[in-house]
Protein backbone atom coordinates (compact mmCIF):
# COMPACT_ATOMS: atom_id res chain seq x y z
CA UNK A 1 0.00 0.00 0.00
CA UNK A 2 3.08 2.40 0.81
CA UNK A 3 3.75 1.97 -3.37
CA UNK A 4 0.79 4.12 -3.80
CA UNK A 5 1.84 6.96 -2.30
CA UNK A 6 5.47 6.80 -3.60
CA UNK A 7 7.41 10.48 -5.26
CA UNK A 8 4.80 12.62 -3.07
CA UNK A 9 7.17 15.64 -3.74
CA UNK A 10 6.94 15.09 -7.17
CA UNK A 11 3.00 15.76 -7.25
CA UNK A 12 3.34 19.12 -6.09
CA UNK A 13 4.46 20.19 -9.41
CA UNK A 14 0.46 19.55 -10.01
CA UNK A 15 -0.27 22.80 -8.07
CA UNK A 16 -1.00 25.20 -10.00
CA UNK A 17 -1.58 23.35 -12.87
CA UNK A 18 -5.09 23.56 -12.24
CA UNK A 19 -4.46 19.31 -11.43
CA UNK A 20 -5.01 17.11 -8.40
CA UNK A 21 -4.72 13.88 -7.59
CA UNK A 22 -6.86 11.72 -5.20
CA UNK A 23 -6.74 8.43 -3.76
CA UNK A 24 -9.62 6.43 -4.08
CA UNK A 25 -11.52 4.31 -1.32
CA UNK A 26 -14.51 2.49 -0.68
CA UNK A 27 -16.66 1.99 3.12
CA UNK A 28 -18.26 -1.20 1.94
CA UNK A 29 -21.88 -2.03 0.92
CA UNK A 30 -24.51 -0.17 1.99
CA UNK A 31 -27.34 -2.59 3.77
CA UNK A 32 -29.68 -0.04 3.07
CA UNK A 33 -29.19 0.40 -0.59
CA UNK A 34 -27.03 -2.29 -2.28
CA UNK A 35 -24.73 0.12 -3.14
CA UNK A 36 -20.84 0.36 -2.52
CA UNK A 37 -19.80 4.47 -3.03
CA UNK A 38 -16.55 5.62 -4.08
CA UNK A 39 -14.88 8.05 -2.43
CA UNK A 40 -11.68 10.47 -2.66
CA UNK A 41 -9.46 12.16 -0.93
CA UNK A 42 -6.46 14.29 -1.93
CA UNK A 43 -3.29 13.05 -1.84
CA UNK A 44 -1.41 16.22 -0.02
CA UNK A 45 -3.83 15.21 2.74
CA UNK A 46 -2.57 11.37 3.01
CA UNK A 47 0.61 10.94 5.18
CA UNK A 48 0.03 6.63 4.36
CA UNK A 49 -2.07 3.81 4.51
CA UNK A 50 -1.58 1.25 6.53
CA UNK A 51 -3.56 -1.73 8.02
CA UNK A 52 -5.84 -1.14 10.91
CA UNK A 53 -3.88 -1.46 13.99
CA UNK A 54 -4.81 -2.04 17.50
CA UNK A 55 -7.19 0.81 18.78
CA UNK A 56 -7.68 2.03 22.11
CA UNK A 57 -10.85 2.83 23.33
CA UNK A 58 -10.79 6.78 24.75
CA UNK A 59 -13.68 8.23 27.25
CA UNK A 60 -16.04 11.39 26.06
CA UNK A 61 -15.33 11.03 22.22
CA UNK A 62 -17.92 11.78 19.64
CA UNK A 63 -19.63 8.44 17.87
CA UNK A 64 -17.94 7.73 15.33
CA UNK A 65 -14.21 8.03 16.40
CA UNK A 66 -13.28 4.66 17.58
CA UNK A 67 -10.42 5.44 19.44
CA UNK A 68 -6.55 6.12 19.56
CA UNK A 69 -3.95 4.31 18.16
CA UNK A 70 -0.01 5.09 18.50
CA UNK A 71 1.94 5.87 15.82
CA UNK A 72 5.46 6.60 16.05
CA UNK A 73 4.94 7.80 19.51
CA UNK A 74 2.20 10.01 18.99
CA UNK A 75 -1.63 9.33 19.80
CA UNK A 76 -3.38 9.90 16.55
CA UNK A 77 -7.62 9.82 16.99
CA UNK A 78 -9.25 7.43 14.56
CA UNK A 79 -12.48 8.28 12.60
CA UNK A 80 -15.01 5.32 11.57
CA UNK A 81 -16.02 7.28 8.07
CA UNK A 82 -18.59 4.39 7.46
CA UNK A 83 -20.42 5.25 10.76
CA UNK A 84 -19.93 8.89 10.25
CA UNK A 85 -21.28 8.91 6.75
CA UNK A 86 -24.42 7.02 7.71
CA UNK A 87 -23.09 3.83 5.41
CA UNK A 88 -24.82 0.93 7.00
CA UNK A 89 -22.24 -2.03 6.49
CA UNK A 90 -20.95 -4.68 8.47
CA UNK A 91 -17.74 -4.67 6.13
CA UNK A 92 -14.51 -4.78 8.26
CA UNK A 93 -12.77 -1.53 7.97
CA UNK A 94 -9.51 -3.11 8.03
CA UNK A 95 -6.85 -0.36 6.14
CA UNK A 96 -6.48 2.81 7.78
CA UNK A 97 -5.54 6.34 6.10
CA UNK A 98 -3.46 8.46 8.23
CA UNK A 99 -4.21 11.96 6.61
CA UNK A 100 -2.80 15.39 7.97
CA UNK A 101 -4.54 18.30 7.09
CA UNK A 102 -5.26 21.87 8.95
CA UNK A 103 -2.02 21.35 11.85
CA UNK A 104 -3.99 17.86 12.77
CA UNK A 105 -3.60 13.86 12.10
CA UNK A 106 -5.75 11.46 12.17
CA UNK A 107 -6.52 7.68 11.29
CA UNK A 108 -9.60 7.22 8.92
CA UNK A 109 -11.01 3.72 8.97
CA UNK A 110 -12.01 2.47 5.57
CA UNK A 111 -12.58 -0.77 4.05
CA UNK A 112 -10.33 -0.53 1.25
CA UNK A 113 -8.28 2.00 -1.18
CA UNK A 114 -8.49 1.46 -4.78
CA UNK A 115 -5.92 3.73 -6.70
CA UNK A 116 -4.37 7.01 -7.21
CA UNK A 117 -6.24 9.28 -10.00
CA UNK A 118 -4.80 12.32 -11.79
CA UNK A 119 -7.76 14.71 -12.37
CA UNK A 120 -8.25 18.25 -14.23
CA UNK A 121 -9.95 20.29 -11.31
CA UNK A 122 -12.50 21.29 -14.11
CA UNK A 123 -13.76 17.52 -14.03
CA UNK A 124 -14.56 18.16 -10.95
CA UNK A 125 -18.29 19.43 -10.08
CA UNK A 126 -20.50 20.95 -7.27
CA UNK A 127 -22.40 18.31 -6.06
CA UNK A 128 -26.09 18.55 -6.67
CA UNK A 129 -28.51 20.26 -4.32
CA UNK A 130 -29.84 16.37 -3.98
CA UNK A 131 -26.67 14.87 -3.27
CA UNK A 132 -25.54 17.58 -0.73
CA UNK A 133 -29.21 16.92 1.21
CA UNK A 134 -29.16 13.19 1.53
CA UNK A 135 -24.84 13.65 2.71
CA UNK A 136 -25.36 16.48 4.83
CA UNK A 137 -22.64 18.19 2.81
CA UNK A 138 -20.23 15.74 3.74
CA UNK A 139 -19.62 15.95 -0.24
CA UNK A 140 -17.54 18.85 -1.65
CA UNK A 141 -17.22 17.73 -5.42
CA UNK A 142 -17.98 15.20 -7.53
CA UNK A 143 -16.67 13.24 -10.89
CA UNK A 144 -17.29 10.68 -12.93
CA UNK A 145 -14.77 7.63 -13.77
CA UNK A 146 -14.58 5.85 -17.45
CA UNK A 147 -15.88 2.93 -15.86
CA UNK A 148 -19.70 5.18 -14.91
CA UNK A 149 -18.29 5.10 -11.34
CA UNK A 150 -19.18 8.17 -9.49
CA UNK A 151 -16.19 9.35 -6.86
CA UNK A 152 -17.46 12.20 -3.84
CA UNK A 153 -14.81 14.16 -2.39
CA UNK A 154 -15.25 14.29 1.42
CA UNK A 155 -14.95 17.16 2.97
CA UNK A 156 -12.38 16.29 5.70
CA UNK A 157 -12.19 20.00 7.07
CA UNK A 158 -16.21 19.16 8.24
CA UNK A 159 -15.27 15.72 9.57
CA UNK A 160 -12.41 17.16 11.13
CA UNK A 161 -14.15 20.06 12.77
CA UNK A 162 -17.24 17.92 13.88
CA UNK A 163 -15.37 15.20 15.43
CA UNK A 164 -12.90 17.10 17.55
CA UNK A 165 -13.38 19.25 20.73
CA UNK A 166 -12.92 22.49 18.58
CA UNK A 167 -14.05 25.22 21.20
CA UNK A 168 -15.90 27.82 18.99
CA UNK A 169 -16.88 30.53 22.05
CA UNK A 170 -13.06 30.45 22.52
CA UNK A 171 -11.38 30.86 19.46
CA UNK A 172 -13.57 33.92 18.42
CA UNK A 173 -13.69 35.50 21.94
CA UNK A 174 -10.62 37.82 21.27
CA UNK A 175 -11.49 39.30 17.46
CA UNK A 176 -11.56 42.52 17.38
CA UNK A 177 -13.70 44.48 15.27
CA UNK A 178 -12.33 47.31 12.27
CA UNK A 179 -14.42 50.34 12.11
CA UNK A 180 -14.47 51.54 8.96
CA UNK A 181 -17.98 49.52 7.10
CA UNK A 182 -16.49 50.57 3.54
CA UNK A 183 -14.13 47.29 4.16
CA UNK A 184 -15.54 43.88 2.24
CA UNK A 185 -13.77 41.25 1.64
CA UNK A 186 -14.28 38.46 -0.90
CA UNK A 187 -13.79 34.86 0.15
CA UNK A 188 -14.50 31.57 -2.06
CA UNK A 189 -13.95 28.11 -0.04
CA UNK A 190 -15.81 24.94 -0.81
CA UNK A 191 -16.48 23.40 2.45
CA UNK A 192 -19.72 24.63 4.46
CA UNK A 193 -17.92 24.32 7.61
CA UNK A 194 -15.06 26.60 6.36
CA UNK A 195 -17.16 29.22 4.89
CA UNK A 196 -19.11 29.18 7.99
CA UNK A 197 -15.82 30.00 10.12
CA UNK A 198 -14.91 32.56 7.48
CA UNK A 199 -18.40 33.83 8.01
CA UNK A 200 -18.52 33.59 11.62
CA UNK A 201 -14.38 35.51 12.04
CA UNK A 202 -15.48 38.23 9.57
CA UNK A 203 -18.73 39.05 11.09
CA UNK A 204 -16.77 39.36 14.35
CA UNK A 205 -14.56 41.95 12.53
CA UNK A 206 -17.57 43.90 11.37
CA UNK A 207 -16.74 43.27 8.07
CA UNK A 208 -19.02 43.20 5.11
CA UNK A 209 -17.90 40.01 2.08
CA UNK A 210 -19.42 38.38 -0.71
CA UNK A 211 -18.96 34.42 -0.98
CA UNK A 212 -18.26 31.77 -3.74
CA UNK A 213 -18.17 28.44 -3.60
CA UNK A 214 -15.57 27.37 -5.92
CA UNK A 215 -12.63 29.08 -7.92
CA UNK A 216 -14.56 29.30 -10.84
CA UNK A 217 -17.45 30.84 -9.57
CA UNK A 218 -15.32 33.35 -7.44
CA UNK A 219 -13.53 34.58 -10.74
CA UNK A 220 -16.65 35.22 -12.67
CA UNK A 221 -18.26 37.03 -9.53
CA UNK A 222 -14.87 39.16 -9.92
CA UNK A 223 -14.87 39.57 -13.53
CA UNK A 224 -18.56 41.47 -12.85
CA UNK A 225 -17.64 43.16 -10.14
CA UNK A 226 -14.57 44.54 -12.37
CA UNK A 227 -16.86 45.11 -15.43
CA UNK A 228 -19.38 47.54 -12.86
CA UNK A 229 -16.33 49.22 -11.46
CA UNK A 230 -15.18 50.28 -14.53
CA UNK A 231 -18.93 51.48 -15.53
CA UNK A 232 -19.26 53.19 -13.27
CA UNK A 233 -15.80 54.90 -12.66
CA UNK A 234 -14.61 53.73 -9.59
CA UNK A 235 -11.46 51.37 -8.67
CA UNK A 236 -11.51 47.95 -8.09
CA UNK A 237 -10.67 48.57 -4.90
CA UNK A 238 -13.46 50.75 -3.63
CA UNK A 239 -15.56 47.31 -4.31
CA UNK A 240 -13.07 44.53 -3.21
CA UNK A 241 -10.62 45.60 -0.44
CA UNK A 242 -9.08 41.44 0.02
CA UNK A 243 -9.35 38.19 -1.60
CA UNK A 244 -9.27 35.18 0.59
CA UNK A 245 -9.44 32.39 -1.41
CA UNK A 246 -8.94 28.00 -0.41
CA UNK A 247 -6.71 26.25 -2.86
CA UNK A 248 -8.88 22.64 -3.27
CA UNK A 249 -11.80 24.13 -5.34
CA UNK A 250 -13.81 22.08 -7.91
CA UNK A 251 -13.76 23.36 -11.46
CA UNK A 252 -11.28 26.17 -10.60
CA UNK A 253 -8.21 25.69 -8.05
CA UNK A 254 -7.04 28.74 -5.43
CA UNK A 255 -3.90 28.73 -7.73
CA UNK A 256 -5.43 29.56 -10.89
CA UNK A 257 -7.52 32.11 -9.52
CA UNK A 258 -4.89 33.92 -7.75
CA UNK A 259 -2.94 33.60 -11.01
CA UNK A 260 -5.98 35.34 -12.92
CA UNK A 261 -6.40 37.84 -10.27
CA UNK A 262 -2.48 38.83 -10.46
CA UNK A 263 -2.31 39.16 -14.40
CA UNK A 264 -5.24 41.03 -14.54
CA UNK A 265 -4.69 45.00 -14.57
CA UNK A 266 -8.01 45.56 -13.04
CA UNK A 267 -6.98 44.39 -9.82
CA UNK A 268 -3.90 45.61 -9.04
CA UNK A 269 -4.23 46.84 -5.27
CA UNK A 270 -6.05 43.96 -4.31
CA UNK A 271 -4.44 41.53 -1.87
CA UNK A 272 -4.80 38.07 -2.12
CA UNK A 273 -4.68 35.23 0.91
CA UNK A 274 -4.29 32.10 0.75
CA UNK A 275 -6.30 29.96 3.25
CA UNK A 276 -6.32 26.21 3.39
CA UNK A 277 -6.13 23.51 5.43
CA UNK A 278 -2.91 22.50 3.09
CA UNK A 279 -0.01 24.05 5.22
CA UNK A 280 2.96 21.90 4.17
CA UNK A 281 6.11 24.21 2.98
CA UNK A 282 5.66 23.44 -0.58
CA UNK A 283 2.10 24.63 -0.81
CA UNK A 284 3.23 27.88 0.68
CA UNK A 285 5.76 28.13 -1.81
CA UNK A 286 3.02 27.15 -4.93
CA UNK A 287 0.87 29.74 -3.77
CA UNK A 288 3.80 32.61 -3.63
CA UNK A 289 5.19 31.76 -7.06
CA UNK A 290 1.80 32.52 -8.30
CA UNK A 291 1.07 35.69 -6.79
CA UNK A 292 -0.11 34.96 -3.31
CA UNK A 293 0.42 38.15 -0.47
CA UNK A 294 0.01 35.67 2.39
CA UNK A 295 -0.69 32.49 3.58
CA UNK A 296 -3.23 31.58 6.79
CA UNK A 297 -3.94 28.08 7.82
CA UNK A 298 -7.88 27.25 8.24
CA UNK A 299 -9.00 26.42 11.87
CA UNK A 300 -7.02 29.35 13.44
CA UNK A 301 -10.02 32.33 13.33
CA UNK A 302 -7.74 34.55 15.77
CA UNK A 303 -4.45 34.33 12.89
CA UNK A 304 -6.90 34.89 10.18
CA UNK A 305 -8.55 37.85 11.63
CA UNK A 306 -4.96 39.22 12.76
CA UNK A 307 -4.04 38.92 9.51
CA UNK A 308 -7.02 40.09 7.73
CA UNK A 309 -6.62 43.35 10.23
CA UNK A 310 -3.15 44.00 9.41
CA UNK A 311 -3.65 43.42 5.54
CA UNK A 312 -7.40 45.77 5.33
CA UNK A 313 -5.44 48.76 7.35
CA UNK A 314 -2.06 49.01 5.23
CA UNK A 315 0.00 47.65 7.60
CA UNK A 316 3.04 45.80 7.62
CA UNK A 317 3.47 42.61 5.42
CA UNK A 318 5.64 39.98 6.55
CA UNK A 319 6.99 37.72 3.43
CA UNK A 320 6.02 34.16 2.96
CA UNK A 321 8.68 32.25 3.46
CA UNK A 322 11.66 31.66 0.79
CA UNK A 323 12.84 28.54 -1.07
């Protein structure tokens, strides 16, 4: 199993490319409806895959994390994706995906991966209204294999955020608000839960934003708002003070829309951030090479609105960090 995830490095050359790749797996057949799903995660977010070790039973966790295990020293928490899905299956979940994501790792229990697939982000789709209803938007995007096989991204930023003791009250306590209501920022992220935090941070700040759920979406929103400021006379800027955009995004990537933002005349003045739950070096260094002012990770509200403050008032801008 480690074969599959063999020349890692290599794949970030994908980034910015407008290219991912996932890794396919399965939770067994659902009792309910005869079906076995196909699921997919991205590889950045997959540390290995392993077989299910021992797991230790731990008090006061939500239902469907089973436990610890130890890896390497460390306790690592270990989701049951069948039971969080809702997939009724008595299907051993014997391999185990240890994914790291957003400063956290944990063990997702599955019952087997299938392979590693090189995708266009523009195969990629929002998931219909349907789909998102009956998953609780546990989906972020969707595609379709050769083979008619349909493969959901999960969102693992709402998995993550529901099945950890994330204290909300806490983590937004200390925001600050800006006083000056001509501020509004513009923010596209594909995850509910993360455009919920965005939401929740900005409010917080008192600041006014517009929202898009994908990269592709965000850039035409922009491309309207561009077209209206010109119109009408005005800068860019007196419409759009920030960007803050994710980098997984179906149809369009964060990459390619910061790259379209940066060659684009229209909105020169306009900072961009770059806010995902991918914080390894390389990805830092992806988004800089293609324009990026900064880079926040998701799940720290207090950093992002620090940031978000120092960016909206002209302050000081600290470099991303150098190859």
């Amino acid at each position: 199993m480690s074969d599959l995830l063999k020349n890692i490095d290599a794949r970030t050359k994908l980034a910015g490319t407008n290219k991912l790749e996932i890794l396919l797996f399965s939770l067994g057949t659902d009792a309910r409806t005869g079906r076995r799903e196909t699921f997919g995660i991205n590889v950045f977010k997959v540390r290995e895959v392993m077989r299910t070790p021992p797991i230790t039973a731990a008090p006061e966790m939500p239902p469907s994390v089973e436990g610890m295990v130890s890896l390497r020293g460390a306790l690592v928490p270990v989701v049951d994706l069948a039971r969080y899905a809702g997939v009724d299956t008595q299907t051993p979940r014997s391999i185990m995906i240890i994914t790291e994501y957003a400063g956290h790792t944990q063990g997702f229990l599955v019952e087997g991966v299938d392979t590693i697939l090189r995708l266009d982000w523009g195969q990629m789709r929002v998931p219909p209204a349907m789909l998102l209803a009956e998953l609780g938007g546990l989906v972020t995007a969707v595609t379709e294999l050769p083979d008619g096989r349909l493969v959901m991204m999960m969102d693992v930023e709402k998995i993550l955020s529901e099945t950890t003791n994330y204290d909300d009250e806490i983590v937004y306590r200390n925001i600050k608000p800006l006083d000056n209501p001509r501020l509004t920022v513009f923010f596209a992220d594909d995850s509910s839960v993360a455009r919920k935090q965005i939401e929740r941070t900005l409010g917080a700040m008192g600041v006014k934003y517009v929202a898009a759920i994908n990269g592709l979406d965000a850039w035409l929103e922009l491309e309207k708002m561009a077209a209206y400021a010109q119109a009408s006379g005005q800068a860019v800027t007196d419409l759009i003070s920030l960007v803050l955009t994710d980098i997984e995004m179906p149809e369009m990537d964060g990459y390619i829309l910061t790259k379209k933002i940066k060659s684009d005349p229209r909105f020169v003045g306009v900072p961009v951030i770059m806010h995902s739950s991918l914080s390894g070096m390389s990805n830092q260094q992806l988004g800089k090479s293609v324009g990026v002012d900064e880079y926040v990770p998701k799940f720290e509200p207090q950093r992002l609105s620090e940031t978000l403050t120092r960016r909206l008032q002209g302050g000081g801008v600290p470099a991303l960090p150098s190859c």
